[in-house]
C-alpha atoms as a PDB file:
ATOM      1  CA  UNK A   1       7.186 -20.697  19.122  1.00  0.00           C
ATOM      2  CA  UNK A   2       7.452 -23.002  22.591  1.00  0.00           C
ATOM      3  CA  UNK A   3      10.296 -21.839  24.889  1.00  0.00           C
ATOM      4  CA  UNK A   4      12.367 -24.351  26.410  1.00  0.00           C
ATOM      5  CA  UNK A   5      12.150 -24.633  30.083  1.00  0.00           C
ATOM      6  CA  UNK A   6      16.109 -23.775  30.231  1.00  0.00           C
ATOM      7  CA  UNK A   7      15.871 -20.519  27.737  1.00  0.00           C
ATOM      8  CA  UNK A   8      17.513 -17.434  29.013  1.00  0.00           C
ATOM      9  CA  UNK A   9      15.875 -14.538  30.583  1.00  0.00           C
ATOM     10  CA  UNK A  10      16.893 -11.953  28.323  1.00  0.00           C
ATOM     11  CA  UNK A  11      16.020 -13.667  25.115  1.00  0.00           C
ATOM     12  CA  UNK A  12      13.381 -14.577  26.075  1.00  0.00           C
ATOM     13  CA  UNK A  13      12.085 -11.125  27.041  1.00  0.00           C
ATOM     14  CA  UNK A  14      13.431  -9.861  23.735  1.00  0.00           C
ATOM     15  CA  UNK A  15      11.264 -12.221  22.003  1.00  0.00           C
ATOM     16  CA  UNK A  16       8.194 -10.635  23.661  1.00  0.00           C
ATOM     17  CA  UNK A  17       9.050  -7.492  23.111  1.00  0.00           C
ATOM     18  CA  UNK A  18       9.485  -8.500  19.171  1.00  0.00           C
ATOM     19  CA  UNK A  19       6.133 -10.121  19.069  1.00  0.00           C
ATOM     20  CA  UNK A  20       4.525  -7.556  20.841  1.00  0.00           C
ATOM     21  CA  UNK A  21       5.810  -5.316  18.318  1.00  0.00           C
ATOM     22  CA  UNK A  22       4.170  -6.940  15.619  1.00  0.00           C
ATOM     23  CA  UNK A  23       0.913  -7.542  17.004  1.00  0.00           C
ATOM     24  CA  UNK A  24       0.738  -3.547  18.282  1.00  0.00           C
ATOM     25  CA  UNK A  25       2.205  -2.215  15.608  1.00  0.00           C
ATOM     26  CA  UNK A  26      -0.613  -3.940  13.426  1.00  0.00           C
ATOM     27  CA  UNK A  27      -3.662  -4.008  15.082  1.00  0.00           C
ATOM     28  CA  UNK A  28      -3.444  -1.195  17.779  1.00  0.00           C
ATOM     29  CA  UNK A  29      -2.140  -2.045  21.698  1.00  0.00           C
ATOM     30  CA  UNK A  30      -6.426  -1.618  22.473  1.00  0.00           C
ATOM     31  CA  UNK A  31      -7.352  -4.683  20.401  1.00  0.00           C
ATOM     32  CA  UNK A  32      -4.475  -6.998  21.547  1.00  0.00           C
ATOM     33  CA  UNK A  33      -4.769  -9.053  24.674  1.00  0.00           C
ATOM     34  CA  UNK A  34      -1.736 -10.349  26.991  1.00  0.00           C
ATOM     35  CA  UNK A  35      -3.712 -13.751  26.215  1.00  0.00           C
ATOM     36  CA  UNK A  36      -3.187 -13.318  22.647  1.00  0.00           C
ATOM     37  CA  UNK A  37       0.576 -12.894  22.840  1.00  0.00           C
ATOM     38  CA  UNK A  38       1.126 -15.631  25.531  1.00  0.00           C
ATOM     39  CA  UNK A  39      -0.819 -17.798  22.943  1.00  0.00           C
ATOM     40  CA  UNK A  40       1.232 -16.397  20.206  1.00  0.00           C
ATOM     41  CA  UNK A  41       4.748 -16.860  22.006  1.00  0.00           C
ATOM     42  CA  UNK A  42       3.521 -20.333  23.134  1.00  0.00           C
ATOM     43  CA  UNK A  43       4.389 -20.000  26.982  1.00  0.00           C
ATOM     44  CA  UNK A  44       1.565 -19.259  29.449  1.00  0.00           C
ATOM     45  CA  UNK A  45       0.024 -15.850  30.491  1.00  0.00           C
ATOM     46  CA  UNK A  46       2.174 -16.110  34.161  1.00  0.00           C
ATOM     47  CA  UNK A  47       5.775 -16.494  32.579  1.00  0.00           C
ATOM     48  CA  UNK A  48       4.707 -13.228  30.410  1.00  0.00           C
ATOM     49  CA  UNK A  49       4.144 -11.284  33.267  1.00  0.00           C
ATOM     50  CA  UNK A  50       7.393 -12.586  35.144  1.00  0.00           C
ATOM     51  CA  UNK A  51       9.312 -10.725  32.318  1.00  0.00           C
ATOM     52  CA  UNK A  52       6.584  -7.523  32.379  1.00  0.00           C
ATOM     53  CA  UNK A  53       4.728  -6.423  34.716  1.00  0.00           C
ATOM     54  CA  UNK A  54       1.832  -4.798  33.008  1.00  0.00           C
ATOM     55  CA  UNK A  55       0.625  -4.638  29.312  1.00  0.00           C
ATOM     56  CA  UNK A  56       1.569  -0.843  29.719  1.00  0.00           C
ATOM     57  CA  UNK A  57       5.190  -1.891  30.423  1.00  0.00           C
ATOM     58  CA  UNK A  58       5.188  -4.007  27.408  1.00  0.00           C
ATOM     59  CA  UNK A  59       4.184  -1.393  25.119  1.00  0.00           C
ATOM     60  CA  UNK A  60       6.961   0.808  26.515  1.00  0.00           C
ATOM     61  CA  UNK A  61       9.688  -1.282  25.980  1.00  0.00           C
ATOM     62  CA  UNK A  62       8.432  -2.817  23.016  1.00  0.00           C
ATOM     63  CA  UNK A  63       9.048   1.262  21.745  1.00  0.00           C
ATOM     64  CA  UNK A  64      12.184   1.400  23.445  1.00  0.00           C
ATOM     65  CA  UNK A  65      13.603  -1.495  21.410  1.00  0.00           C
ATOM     66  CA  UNK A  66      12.709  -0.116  18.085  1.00  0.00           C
ATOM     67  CA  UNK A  67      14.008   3.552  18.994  1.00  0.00           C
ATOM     68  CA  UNK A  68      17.405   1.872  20.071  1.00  0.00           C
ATOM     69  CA  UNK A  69      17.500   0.078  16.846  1.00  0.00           C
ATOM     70  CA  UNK A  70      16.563   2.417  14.734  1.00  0.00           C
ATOM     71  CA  UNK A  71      19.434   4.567  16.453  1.00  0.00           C
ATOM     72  CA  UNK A  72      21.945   2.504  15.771  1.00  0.00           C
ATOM     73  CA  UNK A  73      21.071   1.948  12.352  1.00  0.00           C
ATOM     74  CA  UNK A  74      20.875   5.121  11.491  1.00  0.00           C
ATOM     75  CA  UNK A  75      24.083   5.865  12.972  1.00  0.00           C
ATOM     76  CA  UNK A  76      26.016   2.866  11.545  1.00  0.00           C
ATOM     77  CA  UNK A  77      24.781   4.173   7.582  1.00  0.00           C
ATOM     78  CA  UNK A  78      25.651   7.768   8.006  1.00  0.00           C
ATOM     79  CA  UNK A  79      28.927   7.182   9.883  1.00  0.00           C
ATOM     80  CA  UNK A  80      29.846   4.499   7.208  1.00  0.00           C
ATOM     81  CA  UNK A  81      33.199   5.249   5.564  1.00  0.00           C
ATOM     82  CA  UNK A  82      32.822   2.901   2.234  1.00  0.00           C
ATOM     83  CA  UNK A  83      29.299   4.466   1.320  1.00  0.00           C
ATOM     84  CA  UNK A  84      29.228   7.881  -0.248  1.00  0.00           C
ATOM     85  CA  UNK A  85      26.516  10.677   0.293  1.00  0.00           C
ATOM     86  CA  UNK A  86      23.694   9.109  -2.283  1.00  0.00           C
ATOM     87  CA  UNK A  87      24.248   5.530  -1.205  1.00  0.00           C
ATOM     88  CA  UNK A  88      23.832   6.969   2.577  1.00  0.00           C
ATOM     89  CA  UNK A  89      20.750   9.180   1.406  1.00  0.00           C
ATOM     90  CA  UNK A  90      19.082   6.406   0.016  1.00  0.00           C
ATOM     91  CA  UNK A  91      19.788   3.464   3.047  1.00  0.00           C
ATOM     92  CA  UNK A  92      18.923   6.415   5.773  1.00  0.00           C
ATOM     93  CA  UNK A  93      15.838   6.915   3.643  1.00  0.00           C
ATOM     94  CA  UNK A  94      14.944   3.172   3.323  1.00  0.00           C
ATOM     95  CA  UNK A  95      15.725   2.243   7.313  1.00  0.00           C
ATOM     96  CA  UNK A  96      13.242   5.369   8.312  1.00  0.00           C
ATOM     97  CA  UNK A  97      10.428   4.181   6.184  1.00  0.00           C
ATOM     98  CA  UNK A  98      10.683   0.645   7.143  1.00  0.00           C
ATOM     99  CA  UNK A  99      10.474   1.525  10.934  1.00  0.00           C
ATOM    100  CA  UNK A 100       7.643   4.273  10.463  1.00  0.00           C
ATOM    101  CA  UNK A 101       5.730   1.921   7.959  1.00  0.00           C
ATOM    102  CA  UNK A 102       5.765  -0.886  10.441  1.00  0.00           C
ATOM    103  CA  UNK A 103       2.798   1.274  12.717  1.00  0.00           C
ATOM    104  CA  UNK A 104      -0.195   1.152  11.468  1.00  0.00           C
ATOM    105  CA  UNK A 105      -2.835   3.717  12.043  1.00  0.00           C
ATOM    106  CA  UNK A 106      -4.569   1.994  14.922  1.00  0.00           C
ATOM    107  CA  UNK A 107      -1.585   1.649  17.075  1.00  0.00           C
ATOM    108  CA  UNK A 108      -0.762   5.523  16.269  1.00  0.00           C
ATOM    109  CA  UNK A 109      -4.518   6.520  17.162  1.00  0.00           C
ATOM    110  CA  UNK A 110      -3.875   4.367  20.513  1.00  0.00           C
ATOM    111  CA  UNK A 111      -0.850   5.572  20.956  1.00  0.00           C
ATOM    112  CA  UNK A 112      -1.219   9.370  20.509  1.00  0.00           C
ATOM    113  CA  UNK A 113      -5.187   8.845  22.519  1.00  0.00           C
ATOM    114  CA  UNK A 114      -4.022   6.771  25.228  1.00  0.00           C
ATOM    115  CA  UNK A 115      -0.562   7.230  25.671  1.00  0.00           C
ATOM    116  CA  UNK A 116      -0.420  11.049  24.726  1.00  0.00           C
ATOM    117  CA  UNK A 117       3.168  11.433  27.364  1.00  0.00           C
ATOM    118  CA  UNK A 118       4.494   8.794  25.661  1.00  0.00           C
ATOM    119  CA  UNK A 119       3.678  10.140  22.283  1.00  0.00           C
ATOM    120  CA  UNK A 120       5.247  13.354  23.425  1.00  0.00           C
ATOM    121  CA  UNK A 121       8.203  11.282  24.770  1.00  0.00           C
ATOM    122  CA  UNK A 122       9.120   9.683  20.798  1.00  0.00           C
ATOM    123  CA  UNK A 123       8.338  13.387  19.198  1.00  0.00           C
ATOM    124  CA  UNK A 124      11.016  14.599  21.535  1.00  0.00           C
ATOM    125  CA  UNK A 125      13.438  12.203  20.652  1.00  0.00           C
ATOM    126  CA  UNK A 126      12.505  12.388  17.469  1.00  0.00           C
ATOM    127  CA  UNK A 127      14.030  15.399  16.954  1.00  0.00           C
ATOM    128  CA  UNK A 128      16.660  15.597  19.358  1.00  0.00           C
ATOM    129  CA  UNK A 129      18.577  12.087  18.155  1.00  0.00           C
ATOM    130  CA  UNK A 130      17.211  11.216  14.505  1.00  0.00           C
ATOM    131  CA  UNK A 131      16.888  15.309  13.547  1.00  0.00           C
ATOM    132  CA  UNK A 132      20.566  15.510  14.216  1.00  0.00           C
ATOM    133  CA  UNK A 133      21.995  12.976  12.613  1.00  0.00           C
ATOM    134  CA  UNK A 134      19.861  13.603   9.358  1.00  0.00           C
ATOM    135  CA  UNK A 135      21.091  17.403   9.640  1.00  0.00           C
ATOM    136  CA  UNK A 136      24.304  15.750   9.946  1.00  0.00           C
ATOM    137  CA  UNK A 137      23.953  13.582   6.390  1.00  0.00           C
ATOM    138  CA  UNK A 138      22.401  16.992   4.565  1.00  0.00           C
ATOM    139  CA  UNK A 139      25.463  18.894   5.076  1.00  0.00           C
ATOM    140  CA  UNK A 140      28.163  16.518   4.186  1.00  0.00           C
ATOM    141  CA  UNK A 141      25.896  16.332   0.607  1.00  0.00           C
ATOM    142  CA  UNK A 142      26.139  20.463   0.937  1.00  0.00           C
ATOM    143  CA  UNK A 143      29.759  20.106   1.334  1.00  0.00           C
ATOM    144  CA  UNK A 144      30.628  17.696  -1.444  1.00  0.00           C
ATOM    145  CA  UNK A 145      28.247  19.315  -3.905  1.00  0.00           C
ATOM    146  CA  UNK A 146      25.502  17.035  -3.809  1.00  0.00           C
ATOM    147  CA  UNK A 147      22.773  19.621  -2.942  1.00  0.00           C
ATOM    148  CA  UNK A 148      21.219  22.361  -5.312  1.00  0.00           C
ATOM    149  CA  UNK A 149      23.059  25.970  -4.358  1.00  0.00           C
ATOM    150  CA  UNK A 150      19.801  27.626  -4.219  1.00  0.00           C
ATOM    151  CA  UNK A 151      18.200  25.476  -1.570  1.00  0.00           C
ATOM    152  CA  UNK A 152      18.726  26.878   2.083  1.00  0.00           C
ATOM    153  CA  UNK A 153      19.854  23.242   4.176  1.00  0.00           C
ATOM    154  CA  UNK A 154      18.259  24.525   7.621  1.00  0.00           C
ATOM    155  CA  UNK A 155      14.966  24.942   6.235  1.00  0.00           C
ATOM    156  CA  UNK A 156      15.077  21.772   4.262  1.00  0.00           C
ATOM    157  CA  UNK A 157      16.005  19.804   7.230  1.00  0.00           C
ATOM    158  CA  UNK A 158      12.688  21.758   9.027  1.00  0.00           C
ATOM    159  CA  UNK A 159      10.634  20.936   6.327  1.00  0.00           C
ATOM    160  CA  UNK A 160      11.833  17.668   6.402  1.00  0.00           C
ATOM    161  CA  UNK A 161      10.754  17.017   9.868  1.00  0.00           C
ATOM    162  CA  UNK A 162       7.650  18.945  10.067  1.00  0.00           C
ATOM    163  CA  UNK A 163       6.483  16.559   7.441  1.00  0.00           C
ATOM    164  CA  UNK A 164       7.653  13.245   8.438  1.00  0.00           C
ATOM    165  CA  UNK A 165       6.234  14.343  12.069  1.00  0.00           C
ATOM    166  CA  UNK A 166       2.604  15.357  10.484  1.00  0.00           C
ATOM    167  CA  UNK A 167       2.787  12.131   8.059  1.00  0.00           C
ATOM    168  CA  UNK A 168       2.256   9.732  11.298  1.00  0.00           C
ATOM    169  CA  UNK A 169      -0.533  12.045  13.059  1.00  0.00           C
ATOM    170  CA  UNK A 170      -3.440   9.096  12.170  1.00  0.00           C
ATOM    171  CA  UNK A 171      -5.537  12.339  12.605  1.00  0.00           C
ATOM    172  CA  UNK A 172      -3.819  13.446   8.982  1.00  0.00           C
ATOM    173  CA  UNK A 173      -4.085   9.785   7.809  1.00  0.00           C
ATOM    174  CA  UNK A 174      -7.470   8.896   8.466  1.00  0.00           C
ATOM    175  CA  UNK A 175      -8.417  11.486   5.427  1.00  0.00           C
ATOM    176  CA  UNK A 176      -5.996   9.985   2.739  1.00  0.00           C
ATOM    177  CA  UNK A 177      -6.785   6.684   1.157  1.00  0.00           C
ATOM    178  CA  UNK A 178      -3.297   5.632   1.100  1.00  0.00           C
ATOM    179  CA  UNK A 179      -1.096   3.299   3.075  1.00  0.00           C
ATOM    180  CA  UNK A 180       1.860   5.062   5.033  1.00  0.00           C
ATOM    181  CA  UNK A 181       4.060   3.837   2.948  1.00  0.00           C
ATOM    182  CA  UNK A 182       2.736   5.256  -0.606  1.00  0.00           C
ATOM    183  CA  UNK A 183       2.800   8.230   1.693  1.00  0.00           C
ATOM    184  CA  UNK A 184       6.092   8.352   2.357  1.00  0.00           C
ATOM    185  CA  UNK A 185       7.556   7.178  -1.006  1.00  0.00           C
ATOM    186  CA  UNK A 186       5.603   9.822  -2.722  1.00  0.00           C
ATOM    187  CA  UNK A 187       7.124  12.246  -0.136  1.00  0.00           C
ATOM    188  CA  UNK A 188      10.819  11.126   0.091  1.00  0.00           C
ATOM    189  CA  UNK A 189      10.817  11.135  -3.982  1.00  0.00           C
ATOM    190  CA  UNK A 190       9.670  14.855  -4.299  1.00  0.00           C
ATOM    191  CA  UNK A 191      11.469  15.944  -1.451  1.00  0.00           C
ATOM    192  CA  UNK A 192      14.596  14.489  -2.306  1.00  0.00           C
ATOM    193  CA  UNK A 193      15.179  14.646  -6.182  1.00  0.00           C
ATOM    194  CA  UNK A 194      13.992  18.544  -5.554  1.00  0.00           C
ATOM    195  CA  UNK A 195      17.048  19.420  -3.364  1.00  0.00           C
ATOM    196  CA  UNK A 196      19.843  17.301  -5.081  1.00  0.00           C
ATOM    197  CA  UNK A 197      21.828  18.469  -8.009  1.00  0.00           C
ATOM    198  CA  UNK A 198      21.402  16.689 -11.352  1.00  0.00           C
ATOM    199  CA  UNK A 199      23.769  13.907 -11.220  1.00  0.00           C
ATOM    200  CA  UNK A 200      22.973  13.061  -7.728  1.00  0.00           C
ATOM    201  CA  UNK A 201      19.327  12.951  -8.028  1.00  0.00           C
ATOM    202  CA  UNK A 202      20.138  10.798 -11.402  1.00  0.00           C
ATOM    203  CA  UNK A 203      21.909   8.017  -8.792  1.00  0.00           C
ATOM    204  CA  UNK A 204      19.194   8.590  -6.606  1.00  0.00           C
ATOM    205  CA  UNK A 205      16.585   7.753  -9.171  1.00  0.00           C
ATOM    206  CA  UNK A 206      18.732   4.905 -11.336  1.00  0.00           C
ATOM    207  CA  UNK A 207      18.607   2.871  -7.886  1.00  0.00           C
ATOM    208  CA  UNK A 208      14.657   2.515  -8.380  1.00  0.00           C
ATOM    209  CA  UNK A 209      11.906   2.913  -5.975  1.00  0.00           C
ATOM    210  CA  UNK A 210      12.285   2.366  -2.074  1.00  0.00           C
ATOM    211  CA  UNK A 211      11.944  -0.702  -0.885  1.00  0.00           C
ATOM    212  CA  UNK A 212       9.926  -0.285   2.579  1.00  0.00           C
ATOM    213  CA  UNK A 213       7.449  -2.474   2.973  1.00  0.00           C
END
């Protein structure tokens, strides 16, 4: 893509940030150069670091842009007055995967070996913003029946996280021969039809596999 001379600033540095999303996110920040994405953005390595100022600041904001995003997505489907509990369940379940499944193991080895505060940083936030509002979407299906009576929604919502958290530790990865995202289809389908009542988890299954990658 060649910029015009005349493009404004702040698309401009959103469209780095994008592009440095998908070349991180695929191949690992360690194996990406700031040559490679000037050469990929088609404007020259100086005008890349007029918007950043280091490859470190980059990879920062390049997070920070997918966190916000995935924020307000995530907010938008459970807040959404027209879709019921299953049709939430499902979208909440689909717009997770997609984001998770778009970092690949070497950019969670980099991240977690060479950026271990920043690692910390998303864990944190993790749990404090996306934790909530997913403990948020499992008791509106405990209060309109959706959930089995037997299962204990705190715990689920523990489990829940524990896994998701463990499922992108490329430590636990690097011993299954599976992508991420067969990893977490497997897991949302056991997890899920297990705690939902019969004719929920019948919607939930009648609307097919997720689509995530």
């Amino acid at each position: 893509m060649i910029f015009p001379l005349a493009i404004d600033e702040s698309a401009l540095r959103t469209q780095i940030l994008r592009t440095a999303q998908d070349q991180f996110f695929a191949h690992g920040f360690s194996k990406v150069t700031t040559d490679e994405l000037a050469g990929a953005l088609g404007i020259s390595k100086k005008t890349l670091y007029q918007q950043f100022s280091s490859k470190d600041e980059m990879i920062r904001e390049s997070i920070y842009l997918m966190r916000n995003e995935m924020v307000t997505e995530i907010n938008g489907i459970v807040e959404d007055p027209q879709a019921d509990f299953v049709e939430k369940l499902r979208s909440l379940m689909t717009a997770i995967g997609r984001k998770v499944c778009r970092m690949q193991r070497p950019f969670l080895d980099d991240l977690r070996r060479k950026m271990p505060e920043l690692w910390k940083e998303i864990e944190d936030y993790r749990r404090e913003r996306i934790l909530t509002v997913f403990e948020r979407l499992i008791a509106e299906g405990s209060q309109r029946g959706m959930l089995r009576k037997d299962v204990d929604t705190r715990l689920f919502v523990m489990m829940f996280f524990t896994i998701i958290t463990n499922m992108i530790n490329p430590t636990v990865l690097s011993d299954l021969p599976y992508t991420l995202g067969q990893v977490f289809q497997t897991f949302i389908r056991v997890m899920m039809e297990g705690v939902l009542t019969d004719e929920a988890r019948q919607r939930y299954q009648d609307d097919g596999s997720l689509s995530i990658e």
